[in-house]
PDB file of N, CA and C in Angstrom:
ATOM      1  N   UNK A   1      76.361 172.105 134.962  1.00  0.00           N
ATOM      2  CA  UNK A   1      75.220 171.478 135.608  1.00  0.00           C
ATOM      3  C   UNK A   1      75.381 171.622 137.116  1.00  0.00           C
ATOM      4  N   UNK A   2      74.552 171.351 138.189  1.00  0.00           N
ATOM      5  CA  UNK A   2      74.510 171.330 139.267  1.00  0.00           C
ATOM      6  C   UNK A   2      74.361 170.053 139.789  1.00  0.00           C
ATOM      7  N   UNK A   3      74.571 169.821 141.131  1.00  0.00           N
ATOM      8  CA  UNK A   3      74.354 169.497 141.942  1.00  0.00           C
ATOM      9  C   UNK A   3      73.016 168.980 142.280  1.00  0.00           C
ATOM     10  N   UNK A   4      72.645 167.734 142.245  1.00  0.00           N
ATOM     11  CA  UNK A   4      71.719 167.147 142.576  1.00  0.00           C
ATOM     12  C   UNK A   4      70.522 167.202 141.177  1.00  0.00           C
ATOM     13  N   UNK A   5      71.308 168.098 140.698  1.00  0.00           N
ATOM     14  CA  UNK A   5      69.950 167.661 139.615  1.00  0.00           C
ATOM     15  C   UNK A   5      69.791 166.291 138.924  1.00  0.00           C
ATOM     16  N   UNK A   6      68.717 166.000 138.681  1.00  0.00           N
ATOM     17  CA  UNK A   6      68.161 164.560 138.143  1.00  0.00           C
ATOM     18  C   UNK A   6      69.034 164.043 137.006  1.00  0.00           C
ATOM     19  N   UNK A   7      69.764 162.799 137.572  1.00  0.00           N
ATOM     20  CA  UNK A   7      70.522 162.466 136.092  1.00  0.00           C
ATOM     21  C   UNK A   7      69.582 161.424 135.303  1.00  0.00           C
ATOM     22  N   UNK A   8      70.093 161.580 134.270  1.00  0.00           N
ATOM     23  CA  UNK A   8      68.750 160.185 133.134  1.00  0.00           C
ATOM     24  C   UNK A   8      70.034 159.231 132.894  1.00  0.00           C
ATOM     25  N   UNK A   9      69.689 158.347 131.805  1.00  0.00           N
ATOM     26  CA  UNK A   9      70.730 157.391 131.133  1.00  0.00           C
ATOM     27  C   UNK A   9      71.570 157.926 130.054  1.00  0.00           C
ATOM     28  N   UNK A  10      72.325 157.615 130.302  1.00  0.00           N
ATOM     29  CA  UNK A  10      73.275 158.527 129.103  1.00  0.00           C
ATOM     30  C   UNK A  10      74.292 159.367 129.500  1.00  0.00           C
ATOM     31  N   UNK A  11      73.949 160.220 130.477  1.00  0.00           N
ATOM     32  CA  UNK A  11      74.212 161.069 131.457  1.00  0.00           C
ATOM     33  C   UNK A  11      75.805 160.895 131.763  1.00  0.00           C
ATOM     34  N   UNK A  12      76.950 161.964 131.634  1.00  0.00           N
ATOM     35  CA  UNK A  12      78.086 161.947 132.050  1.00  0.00           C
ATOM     36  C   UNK A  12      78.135 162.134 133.456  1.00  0.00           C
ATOM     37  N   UNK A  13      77.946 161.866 134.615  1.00  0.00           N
ATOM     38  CA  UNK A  13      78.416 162.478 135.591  1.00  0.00           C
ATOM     39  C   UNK A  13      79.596 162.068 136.110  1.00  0.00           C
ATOM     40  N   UNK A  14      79.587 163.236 137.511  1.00  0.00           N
ATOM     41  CA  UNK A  14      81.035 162.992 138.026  1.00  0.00           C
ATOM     42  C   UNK A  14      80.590 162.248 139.662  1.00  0.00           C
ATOM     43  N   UNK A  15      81.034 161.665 140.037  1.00  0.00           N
ATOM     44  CA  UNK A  15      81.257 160.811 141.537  1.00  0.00           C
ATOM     45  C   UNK A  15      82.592 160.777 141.856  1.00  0.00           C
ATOM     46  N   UNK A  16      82.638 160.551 143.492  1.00  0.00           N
ATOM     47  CA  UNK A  16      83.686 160.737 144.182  1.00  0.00           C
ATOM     48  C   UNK A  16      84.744 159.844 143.671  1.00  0.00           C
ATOM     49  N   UNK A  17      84.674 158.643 142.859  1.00  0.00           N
ATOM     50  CA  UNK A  17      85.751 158.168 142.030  1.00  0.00           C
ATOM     51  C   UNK A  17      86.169 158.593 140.872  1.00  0.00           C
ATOM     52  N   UNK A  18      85.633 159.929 140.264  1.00  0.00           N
ATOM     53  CA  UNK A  18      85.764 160.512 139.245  1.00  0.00           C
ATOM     54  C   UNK A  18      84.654 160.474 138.203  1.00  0.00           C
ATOM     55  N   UNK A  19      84.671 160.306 136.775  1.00  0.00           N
ATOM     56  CA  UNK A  19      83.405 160.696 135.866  1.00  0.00           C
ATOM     57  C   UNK A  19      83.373 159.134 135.326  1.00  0.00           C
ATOM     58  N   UNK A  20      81.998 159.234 135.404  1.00  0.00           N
ATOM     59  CA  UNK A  20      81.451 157.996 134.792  1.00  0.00           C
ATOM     60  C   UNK A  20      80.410 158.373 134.246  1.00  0.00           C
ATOM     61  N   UNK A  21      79.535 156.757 133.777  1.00  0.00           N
ATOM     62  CA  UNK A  21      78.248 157.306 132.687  1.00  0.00           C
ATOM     63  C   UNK A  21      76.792 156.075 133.704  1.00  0.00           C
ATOM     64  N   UNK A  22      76.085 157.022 133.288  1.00  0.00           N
ATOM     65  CA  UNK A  22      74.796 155.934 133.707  1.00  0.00           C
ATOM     66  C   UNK A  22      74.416 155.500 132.703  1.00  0.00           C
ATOM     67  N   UNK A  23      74.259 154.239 133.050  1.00  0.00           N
ATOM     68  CA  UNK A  23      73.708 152.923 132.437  1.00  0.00           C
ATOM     69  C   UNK A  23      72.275 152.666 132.470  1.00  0.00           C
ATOM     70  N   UNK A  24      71.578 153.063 133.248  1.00  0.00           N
ATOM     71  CA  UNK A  24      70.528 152.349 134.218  1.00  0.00           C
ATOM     72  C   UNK A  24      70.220 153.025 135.503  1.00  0.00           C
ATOM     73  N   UNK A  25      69.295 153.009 135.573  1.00  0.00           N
ATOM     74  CA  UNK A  25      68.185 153.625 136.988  1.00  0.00           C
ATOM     75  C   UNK A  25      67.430 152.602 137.469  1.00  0.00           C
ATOM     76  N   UNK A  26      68.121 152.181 138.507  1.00  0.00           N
ATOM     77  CA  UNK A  26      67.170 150.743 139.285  1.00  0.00           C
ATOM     78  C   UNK A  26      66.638 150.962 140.426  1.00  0.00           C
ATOM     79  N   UNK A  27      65.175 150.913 140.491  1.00  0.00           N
ATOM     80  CA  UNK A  27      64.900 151.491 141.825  1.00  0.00           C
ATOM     81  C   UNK A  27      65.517 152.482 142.567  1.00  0.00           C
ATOM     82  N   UNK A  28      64.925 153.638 141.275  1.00  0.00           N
ATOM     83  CA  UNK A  28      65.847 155.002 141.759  1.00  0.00           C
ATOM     84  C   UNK A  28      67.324 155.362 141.756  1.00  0.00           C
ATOM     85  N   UNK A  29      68.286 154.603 141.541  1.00  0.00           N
ATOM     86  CA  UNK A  29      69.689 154.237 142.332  1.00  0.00           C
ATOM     87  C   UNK A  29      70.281 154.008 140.995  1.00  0.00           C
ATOM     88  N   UNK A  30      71.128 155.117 140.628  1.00  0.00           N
ATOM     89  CA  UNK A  30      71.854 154.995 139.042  1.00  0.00           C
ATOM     90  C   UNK A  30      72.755 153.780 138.976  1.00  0.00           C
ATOM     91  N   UNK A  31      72.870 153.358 137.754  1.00  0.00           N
ATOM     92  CA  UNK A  31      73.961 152.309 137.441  1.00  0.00           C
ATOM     93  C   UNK A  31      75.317 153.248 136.572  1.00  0.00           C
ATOM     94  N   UNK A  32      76.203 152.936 137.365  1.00  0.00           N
ATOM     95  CA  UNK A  32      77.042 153.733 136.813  1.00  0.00           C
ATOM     96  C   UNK A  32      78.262 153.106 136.081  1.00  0.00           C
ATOM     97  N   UNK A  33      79.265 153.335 134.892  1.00  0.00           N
ATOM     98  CA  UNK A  33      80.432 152.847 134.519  1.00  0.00           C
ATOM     99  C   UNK A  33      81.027 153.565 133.808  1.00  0.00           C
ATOM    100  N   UNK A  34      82.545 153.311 134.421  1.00  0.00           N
ATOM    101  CA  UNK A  34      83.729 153.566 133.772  1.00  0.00           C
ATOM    102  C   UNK A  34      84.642 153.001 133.263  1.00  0.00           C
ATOM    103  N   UNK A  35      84.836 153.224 131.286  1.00  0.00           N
ATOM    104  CA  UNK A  35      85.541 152.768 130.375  1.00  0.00           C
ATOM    105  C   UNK A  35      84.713 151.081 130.595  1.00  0.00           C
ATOM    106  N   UNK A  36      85.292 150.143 130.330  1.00  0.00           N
ATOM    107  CA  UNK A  36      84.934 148.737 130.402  1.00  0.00           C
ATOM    108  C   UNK A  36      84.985 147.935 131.747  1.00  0.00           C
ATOM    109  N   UNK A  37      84.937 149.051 132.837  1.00  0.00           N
ATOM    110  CA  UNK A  37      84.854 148.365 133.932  1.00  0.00           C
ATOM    111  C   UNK A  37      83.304 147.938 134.536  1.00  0.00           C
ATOM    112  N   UNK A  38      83.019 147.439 135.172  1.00  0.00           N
ATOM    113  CA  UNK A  38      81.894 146.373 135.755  1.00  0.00           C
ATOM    114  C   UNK A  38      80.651 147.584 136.271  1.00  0.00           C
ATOM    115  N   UNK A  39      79.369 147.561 136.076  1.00  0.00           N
ATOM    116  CA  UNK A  39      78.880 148.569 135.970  1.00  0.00           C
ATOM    117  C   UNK A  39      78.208 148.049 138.029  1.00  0.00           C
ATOM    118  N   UNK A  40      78.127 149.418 138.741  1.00  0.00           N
ATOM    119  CA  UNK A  40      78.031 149.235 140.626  1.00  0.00           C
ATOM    120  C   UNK A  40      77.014 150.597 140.425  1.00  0.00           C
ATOM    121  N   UNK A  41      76.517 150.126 141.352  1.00  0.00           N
ATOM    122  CA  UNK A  41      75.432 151.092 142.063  1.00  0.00           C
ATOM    123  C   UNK A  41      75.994 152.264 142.656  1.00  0.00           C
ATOM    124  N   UNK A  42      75.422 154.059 142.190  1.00  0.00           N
ATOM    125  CA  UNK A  42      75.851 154.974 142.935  1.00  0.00           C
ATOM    126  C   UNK A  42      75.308 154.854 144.672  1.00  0.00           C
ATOM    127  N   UNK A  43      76.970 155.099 145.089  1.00  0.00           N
ATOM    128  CA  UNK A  43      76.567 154.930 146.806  1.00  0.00           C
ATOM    129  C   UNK A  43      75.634 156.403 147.184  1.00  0.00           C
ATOM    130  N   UNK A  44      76.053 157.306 146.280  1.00  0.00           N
ATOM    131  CA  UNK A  44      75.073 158.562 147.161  1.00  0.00           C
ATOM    132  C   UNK A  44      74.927 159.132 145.701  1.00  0.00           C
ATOM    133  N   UNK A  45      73.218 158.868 145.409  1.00  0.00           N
ATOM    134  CA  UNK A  45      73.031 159.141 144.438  1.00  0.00           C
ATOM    135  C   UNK A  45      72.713 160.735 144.284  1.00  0.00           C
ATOM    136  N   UNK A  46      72.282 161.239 145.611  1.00  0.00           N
ATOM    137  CA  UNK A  46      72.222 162.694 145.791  1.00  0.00           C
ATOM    138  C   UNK A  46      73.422 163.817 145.309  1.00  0.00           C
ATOM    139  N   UNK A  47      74.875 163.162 145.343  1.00  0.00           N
ATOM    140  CA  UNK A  47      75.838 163.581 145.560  1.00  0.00           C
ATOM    141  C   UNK A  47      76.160 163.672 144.100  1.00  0.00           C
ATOM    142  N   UNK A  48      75.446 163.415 142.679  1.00  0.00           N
ATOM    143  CA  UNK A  48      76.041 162.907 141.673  1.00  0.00           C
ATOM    144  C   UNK A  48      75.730 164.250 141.216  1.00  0.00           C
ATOM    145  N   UNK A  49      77.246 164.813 140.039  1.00  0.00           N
ATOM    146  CA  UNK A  49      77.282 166.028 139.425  1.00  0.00           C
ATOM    147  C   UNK A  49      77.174 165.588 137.780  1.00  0.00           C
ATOM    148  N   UNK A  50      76.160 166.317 137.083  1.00  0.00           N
ATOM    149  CA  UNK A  50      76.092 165.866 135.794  1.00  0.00           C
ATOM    150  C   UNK A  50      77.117 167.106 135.298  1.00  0.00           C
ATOM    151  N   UNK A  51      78.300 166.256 134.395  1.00  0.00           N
ATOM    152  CA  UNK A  51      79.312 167.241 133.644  1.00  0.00           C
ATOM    153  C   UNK A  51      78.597 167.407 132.447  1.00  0.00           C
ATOM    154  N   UNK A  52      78.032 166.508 131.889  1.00  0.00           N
ATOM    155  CA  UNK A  52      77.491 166.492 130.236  1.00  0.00           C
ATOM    156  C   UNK A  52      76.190 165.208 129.994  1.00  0.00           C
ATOM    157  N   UNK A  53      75.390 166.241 129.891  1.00  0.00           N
ATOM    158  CA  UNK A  53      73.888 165.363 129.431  1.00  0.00           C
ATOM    159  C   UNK A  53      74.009 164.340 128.298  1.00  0.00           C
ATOM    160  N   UNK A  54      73.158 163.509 128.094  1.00  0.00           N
ATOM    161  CA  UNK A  54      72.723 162.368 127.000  1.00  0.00           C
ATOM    162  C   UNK A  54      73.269 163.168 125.660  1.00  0.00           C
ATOM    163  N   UNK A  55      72.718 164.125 125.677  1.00  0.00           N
ATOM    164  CA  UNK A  55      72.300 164.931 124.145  1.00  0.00           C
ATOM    165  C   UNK A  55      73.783 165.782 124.302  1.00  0.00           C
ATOM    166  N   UNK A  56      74.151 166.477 124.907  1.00  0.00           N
ATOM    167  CA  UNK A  56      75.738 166.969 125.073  1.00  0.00           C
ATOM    168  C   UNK A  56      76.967 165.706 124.161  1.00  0.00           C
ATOM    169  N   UNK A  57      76.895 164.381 125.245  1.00  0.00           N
ATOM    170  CA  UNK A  57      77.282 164.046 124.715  1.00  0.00           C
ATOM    171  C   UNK A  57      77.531 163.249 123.481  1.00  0.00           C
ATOM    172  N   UNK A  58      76.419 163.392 123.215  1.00  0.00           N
ATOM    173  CA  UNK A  58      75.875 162.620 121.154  1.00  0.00           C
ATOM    174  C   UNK A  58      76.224 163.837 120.181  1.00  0.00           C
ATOM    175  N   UNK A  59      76.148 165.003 120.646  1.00  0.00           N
ATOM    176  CA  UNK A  59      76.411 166.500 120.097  1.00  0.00           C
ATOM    177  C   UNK A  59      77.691 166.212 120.095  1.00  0.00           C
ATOM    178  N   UNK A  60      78.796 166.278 120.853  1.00  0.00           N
ATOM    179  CA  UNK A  60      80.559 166.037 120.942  1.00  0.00           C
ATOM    180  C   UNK A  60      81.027 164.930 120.415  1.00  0.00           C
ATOM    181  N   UNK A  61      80.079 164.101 119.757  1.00  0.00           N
ATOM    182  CA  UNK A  61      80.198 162.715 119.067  1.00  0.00           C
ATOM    183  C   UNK A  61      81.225 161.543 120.184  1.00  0.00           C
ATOM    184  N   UNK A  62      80.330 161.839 121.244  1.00  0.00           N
ATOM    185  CA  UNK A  62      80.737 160.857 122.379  1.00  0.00           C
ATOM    186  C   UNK A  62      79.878 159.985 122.739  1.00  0.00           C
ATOM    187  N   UNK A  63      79.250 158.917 122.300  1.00  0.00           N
ATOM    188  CA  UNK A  63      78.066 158.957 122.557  1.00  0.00           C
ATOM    189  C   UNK A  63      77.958 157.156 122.735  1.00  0.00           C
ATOM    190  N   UNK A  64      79.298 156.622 122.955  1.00  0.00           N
ATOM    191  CA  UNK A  64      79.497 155.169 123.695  1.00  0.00           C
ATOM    192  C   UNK A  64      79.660 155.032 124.621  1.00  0.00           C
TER     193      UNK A  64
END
């Protein structure tokens, strides 16, 4: 995937703290979390790299 393309919910991406998942799109501005930690607002949502889409990861039976 690239760079800046539009992430949805579900969405694996990667951020400068490493890979997380979106939760939520709040007024534009992804909700992001990793493993059982507390779900925070992406600081630069421009900056977010999708590793593996919604459907990628339900296909790899990853899909919690």
């Amino acid at each position: 995937m690239t760079q800046g393309q539009r992430v949805e919910v579900g969405d694996e991406v990667d951020d400068a703290g490493g890979r997380a998942i979106v939760t939520d799109i709040r007024g534009g501005v992804p909700q992001l979390r990793r493993g059982f930690l507390q779900e925070w607002p992406a600081e630069h949502p421009e900056r977010l790299q999708v590793t593996r889409t919604r459907a990628q990861r339900i296909e790899d039976g990853d899909w919690r």
